[in-house]
Protein backbone atom coordinates (compact mmCIF):
# COMPACT_ATOMS: atom_id res chain seq x y z
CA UNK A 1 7.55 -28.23 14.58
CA UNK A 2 10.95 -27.04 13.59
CA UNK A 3 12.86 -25.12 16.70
CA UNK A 4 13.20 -22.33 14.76
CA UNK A 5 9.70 -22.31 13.73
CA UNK A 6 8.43 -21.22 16.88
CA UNK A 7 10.23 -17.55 16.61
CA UNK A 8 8.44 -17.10 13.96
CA UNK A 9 4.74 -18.20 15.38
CA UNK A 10 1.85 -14.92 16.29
CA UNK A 11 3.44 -14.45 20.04
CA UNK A 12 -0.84 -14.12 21.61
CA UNK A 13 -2.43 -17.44 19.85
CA UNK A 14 1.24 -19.33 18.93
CA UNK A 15 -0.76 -21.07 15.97
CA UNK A 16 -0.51 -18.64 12.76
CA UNK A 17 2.55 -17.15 11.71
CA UNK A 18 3.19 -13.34 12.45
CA UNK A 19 2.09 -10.71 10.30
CA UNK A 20 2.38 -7.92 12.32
CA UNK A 21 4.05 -5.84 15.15
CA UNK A 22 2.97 -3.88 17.88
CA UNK A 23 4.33 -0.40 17.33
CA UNK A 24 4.37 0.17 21.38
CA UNK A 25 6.03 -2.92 22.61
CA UNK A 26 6.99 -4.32 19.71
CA UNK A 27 5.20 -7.89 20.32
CA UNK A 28 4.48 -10.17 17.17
CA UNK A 29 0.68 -11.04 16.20
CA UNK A 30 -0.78 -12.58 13.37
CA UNK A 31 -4.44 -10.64 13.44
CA UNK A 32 -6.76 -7.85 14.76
CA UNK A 33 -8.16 -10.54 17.07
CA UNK A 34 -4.98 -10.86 18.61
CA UNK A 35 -4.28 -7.25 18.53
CA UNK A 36 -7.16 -6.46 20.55
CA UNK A 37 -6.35 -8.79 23.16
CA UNK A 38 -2.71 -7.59 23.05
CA UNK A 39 -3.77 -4.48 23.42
CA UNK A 40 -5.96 -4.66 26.28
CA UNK A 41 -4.02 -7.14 28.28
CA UNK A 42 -0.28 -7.48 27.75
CA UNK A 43 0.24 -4.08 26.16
CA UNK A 44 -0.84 -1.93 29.24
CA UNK A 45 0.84 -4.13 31.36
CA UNK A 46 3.86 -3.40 29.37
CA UNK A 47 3.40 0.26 28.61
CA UNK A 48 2.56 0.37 32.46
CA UNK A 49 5.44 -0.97 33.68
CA UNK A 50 7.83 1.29 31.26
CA UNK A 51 5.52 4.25 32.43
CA UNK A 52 6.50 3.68 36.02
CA UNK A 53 10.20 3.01 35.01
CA UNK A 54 10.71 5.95 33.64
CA UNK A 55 8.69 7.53 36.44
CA UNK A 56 11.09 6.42 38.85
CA UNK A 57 14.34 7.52 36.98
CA UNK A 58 15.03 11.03 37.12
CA UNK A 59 17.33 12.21 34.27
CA UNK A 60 16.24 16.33 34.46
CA UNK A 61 15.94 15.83 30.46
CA UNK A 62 13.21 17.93 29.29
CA UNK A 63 10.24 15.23 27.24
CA UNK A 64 11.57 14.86 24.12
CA UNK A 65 15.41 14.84 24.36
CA UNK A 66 17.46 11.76 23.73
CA UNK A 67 19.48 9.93 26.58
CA UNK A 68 23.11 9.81 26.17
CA UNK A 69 22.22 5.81 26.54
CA UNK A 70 19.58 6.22 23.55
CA UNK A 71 22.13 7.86 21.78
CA UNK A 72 24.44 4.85 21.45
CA UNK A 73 21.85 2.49 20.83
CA UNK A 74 20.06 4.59 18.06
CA UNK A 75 23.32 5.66 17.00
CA UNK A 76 23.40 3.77 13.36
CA UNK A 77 19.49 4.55 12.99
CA UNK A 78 18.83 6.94 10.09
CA UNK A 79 17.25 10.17 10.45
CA UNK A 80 13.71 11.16 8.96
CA UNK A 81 15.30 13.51 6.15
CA UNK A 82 17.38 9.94 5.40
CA UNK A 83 14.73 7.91 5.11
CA UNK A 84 13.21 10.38 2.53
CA UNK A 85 16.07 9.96 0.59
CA UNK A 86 16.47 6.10 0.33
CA UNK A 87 12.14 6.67 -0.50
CA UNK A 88 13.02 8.82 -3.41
CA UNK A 89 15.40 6.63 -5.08
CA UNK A 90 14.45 5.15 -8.10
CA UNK A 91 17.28 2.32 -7.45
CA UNK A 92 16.35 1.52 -3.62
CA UNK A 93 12.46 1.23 -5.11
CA UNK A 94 13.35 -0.67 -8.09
CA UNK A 95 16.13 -3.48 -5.86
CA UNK A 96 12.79 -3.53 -3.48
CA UNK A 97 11.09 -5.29 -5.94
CA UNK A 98 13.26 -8.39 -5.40
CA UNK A 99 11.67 -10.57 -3.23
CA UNK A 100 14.72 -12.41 -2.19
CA UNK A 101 15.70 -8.74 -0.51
CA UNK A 102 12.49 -8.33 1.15
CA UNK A 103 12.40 -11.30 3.23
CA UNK A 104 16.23 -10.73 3.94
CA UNK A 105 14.58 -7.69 4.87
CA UNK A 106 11.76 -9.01 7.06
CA UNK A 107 14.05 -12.06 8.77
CA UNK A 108 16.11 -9.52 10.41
CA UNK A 109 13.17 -7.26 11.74
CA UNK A 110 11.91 -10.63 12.97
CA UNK A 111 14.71 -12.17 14.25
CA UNK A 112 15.43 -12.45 18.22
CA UNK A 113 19.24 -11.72 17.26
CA UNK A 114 18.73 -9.04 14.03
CA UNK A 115 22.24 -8.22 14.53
CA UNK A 116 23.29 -11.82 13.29
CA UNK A 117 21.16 -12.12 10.83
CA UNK A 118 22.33 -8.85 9.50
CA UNK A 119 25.63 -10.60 8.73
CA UNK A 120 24.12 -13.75 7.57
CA UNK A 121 22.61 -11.51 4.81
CA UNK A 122 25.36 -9.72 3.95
CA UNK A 123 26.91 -12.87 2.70
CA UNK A 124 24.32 -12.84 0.15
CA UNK A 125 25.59 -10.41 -3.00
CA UNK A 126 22.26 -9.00 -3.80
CA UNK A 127 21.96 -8.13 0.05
CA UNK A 128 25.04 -6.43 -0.21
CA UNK A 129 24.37 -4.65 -3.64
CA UNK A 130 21.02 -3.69 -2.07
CA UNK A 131 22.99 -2.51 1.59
CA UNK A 132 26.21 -0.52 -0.74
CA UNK A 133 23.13 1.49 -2.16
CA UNK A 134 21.26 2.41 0.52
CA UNK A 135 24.95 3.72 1.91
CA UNK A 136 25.85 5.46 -0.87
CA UNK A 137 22.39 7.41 -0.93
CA UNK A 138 22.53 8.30 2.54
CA UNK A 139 26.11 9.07 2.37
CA UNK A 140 25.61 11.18 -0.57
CA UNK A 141 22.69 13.51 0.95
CA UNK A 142 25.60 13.82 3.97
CA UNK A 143 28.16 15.02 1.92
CA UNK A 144 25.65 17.25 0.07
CA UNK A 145 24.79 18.84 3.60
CA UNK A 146 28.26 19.85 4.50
């Protein structure tokens, strides 16, 4: 098996290839079968342990408000009236099509370092066409808002 191989391998049974992610933790599987026994072993150990983490820290935030540290992390996320946008466009939908784009796509939300694979992609023109778009959309709406 290739090194690189291995990242890429269901994190519960390491024999299939991910499909999936948990949306708690974030952990790769390939099946239900190994969702259910993520889920009732290393999941609640997981959502445990950030439970009492966040038990421990008292920030006097009110549930629901961001951390200034969340800020700077989520800080280049898009928001939900975004996200609508880049869904509406007939251009995003139609470059989505490309297959070459959507498993640039998937490699960085599977990658250990997305960050670097980010700029791997971005060497690729269509990547870049694809990223220039989804800019100019969002960038668009923003200037419409102000």
């Amino acid at each position: 098996m290739k090194s690189g191989e291995s990242k890429r391998l269901c994190q519960i049974c390491k024999e299939s290839p991910f499909k999936y992610r948990c949306p708690s933790c974030y952990f790769l599987y390939c099946s239900l079968p190994c969702f259910k026994s993520h889920k009732e072993n290393i999941c609640e150990l997981e959502t445990g342990k950030r439970k009492k983490e966040s038990e421990n820290v008292d920030t006097g935030q009110q549930e629901g408000q961001i951390s200034n540290d969340e800020n700077s992390e989520d800080e280049d996320r898009l928001s939900l009236s975004d996200l609508k946008k880049l869904e509406k466009c007939g251009v995003i939908e139609s470059m989505l099509k490309n297959k070459d784009i959507r498993k640039m796509i998937t490699n960085i939300d599977g990658a250990q370092d997305p960050e670097m694979v980010l700029r791997t992609s971005m060497k690729e023109p269509i990547f870049m066409e694809f990223a220039d778009q989804c800019l100019s959309v969002v960038e668009s709406k923003n200037e419409n808002d102000g």
